[in-house]
Protein backbone atom coordinates (compact mmCIF):
# COMPACT_ATOMS: atom_id res chain seq x y z
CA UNK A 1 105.59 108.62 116.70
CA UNK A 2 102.11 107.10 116.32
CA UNK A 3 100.75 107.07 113.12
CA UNK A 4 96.97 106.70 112.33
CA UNK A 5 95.05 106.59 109.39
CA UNK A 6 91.76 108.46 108.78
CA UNK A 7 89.54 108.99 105.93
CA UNK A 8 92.58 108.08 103.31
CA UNK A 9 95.35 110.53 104.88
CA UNK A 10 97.91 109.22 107.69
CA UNK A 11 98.45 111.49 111.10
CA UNK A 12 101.57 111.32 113.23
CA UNK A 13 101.26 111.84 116.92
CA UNK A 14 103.91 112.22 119.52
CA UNK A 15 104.73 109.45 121.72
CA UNK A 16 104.08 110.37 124.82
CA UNK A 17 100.45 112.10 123.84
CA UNK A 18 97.34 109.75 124.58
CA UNK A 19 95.68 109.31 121.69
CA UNK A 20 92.35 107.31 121.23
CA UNK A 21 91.53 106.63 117.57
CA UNK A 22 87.44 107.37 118.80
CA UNK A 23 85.67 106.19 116.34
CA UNK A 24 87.15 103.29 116.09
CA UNK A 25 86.70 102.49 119.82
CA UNK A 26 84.10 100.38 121.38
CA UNK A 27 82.86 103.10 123.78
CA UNK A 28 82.13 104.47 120.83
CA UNK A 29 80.90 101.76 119.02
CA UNK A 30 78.14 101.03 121.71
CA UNK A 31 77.10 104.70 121.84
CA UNK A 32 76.80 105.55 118.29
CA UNK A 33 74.32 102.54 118.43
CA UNK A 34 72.42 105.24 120.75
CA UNK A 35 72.53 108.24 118.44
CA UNK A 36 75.63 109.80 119.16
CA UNK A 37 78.14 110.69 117.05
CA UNK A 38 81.68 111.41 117.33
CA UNK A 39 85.12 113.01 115.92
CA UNK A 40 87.85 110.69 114.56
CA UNK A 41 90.86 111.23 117.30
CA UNK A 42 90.42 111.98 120.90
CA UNK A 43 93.66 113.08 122.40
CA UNK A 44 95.68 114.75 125.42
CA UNK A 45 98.86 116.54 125.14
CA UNK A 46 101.40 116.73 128.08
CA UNK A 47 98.37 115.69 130.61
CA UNK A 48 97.28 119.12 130.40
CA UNK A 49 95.06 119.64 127.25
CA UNK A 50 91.94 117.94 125.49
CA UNK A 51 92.14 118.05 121.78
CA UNK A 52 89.00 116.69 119.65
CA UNK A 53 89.83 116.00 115.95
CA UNK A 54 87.34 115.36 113.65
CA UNK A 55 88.97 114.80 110.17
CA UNK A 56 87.46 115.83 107.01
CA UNK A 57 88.97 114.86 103.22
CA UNK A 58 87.64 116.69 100.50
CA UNK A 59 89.97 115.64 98.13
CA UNK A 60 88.80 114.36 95.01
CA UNK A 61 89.56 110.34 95.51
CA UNK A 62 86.48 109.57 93.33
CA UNK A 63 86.77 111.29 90.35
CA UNK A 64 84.50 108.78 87.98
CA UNK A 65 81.57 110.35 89.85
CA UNK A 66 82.18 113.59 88.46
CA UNK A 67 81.71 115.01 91.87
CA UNK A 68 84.26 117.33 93.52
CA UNK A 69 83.99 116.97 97.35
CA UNK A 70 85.88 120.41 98.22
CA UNK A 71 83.07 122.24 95.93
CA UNK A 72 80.16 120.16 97.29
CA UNK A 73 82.15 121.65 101.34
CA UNK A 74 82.39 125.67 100.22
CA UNK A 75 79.15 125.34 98.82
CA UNK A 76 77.47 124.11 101.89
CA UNK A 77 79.71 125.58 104.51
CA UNK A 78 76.61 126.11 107.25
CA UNK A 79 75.42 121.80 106.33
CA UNK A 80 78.76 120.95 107.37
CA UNK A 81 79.92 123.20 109.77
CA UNK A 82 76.79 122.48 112.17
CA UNK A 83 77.94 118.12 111.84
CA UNK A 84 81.51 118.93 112.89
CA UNK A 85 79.97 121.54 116.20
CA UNK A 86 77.75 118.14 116.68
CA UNK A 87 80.30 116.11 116.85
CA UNK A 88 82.58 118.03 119.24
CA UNK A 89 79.13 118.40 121.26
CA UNK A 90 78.06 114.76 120.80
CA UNK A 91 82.07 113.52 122.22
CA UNK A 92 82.10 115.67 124.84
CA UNK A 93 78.65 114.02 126.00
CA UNK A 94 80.27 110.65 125.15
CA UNK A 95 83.06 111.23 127.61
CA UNK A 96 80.45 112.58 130.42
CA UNK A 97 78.70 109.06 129.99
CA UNK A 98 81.81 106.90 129.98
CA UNK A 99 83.18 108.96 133.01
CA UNK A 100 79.62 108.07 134.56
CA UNK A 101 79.94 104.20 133.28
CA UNK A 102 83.18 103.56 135.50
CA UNK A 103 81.70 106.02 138.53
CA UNK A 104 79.17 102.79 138.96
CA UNK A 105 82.27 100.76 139.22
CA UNK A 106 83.21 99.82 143.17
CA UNK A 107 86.90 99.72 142.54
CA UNK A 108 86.60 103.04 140.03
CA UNK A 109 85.11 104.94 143.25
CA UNK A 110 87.31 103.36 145.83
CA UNK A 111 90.90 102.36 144.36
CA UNK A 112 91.25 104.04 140.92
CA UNK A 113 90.37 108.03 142.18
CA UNK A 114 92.19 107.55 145.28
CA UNK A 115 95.19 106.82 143.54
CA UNK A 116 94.94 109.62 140.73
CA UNK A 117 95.69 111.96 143.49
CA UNK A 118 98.85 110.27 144.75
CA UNK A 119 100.53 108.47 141.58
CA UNK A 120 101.61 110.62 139.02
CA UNK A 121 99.22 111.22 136.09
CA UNK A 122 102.15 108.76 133.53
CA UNK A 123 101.32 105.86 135.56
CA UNK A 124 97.16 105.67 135.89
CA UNK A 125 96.95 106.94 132.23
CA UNK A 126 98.39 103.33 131.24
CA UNK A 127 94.99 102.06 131.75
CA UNK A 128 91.69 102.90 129.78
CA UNK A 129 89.64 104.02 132.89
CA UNK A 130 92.87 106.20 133.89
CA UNK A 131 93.03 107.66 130.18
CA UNK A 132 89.38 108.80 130.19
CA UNK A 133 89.34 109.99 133.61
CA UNK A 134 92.04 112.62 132.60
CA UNK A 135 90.47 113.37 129.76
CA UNK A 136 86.50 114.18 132.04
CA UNK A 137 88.77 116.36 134.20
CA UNK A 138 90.22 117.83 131.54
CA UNK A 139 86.98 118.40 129.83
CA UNK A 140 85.04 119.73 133.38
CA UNK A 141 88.22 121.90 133.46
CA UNK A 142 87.65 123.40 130.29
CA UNK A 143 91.05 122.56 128.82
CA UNK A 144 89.52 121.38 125.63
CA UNK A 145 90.96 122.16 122.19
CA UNK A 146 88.31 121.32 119.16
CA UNK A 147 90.59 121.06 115.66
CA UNK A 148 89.16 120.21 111.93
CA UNK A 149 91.66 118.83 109.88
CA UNK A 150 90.62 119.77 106.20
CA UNK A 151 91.87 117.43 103.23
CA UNK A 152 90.84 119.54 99.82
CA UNK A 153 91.02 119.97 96.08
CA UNK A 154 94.35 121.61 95.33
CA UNK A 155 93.50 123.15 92.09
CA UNK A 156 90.53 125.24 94.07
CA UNK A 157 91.52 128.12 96.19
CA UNK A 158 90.32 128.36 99.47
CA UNK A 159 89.39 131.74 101.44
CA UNK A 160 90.74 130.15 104.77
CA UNK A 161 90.17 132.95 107.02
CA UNK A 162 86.27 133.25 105.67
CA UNK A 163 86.19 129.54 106.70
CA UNK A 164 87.35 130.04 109.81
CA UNK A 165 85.20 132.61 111.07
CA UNK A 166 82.08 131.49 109.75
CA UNK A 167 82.78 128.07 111.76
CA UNK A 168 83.84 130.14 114.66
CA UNK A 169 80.92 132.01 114.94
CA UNK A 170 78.64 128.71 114.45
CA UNK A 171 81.09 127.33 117.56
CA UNK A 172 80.26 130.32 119.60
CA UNK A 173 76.34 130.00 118.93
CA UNK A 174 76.52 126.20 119.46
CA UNK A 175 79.19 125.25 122.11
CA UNK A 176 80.94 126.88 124.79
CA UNK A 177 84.26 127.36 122.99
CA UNK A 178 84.44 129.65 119.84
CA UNK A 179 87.13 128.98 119.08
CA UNK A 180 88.46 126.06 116.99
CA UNK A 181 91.75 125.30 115.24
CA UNK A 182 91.55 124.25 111.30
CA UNK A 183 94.05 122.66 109.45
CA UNK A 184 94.26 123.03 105.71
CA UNK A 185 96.28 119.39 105.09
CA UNK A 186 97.50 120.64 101.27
């Protein structure tokens, strides 16, 4: 397993998954310099699916402020809802730029995307340009998976499934994929 840690709660991924902490990165260091922002993990299951992760925990970890973060998130559902779609939005741009970045490199063009098409995708994906070259194709194929992983308060009841849709419906007027996977972490 590889274990991360984001925003004060620890994510296991399996082994063989590509997994790019992205915010911690320095492709996207240099481009949130430029106004882009991003989502926390970038990752590819069995070569055959994008997944962007953007992490959110609303648990209380501050209570001296006297602020609860999961009331401050249901009451201003739309606020957030419209940072995580510009996120997803923002990385997907991000990855169109990088995939441009190594396009301008000679041995990109003429060695590296020759030999994605006759090594098998385990070997190329070793290296960084390999790793975001699956995950362009990926992307232009439309095998992307958007997911919001939702720490919160568990003394507060959530209405999930009013959640879900009203961040559904602000995917399908904002993106091309309406659909998004949440997970409630408590």
């Amino acid at each position: 397993m590889q274990t991360f840690q984001e925003s004060g709660l620890a994510f296991n991924f399996e082994d063989d998954w590509i997994v790019i902490q992205y915010d911690k990165h320095r492709f996207y260091r240099y481009l949130s310099g430029r106004g882009l922002k991003g989502v926390d993990f970038i990752y590819v299951i069995n070569f055959e699916k994008l997944v962007l992760m953007e992490v959110k925990n609303y648990n209380d970890r501050y209570e001296y402020d006297e602020i609860n973060p999961t009331e401050t998130f249901l009451n201003n559902l739309d606020r957030f809802f419209n940072a995580y779609v510009g996120k997803f939005n923002h990385t997907l741009r991000a990855i169109q730029i990088i995939h441009y970045y190594y396009q301008r490199k000679w041995w990109f063009r003429n060695l590296g995307v020759p030999i994605t098409k006759v090594i098998p995708k385990k070997y190329w994906t070793k290296f960084e340009w390999g790793r975001w070259y699956l995950m362009y194709f990926l992307m232009k194929k439309g095998s992307v998976e958007p997911v919001v992983s939702i720490g919160h308060d568990k003394n507060i009841e959530l209405d999930k499934e009013r959640i879900k849709n009203g961040f559904e419906n602000k995917m399908k007027a904002m993106t091309d994929f309406g659909k998004v996977r949440l997970d409630f972490l408590n």
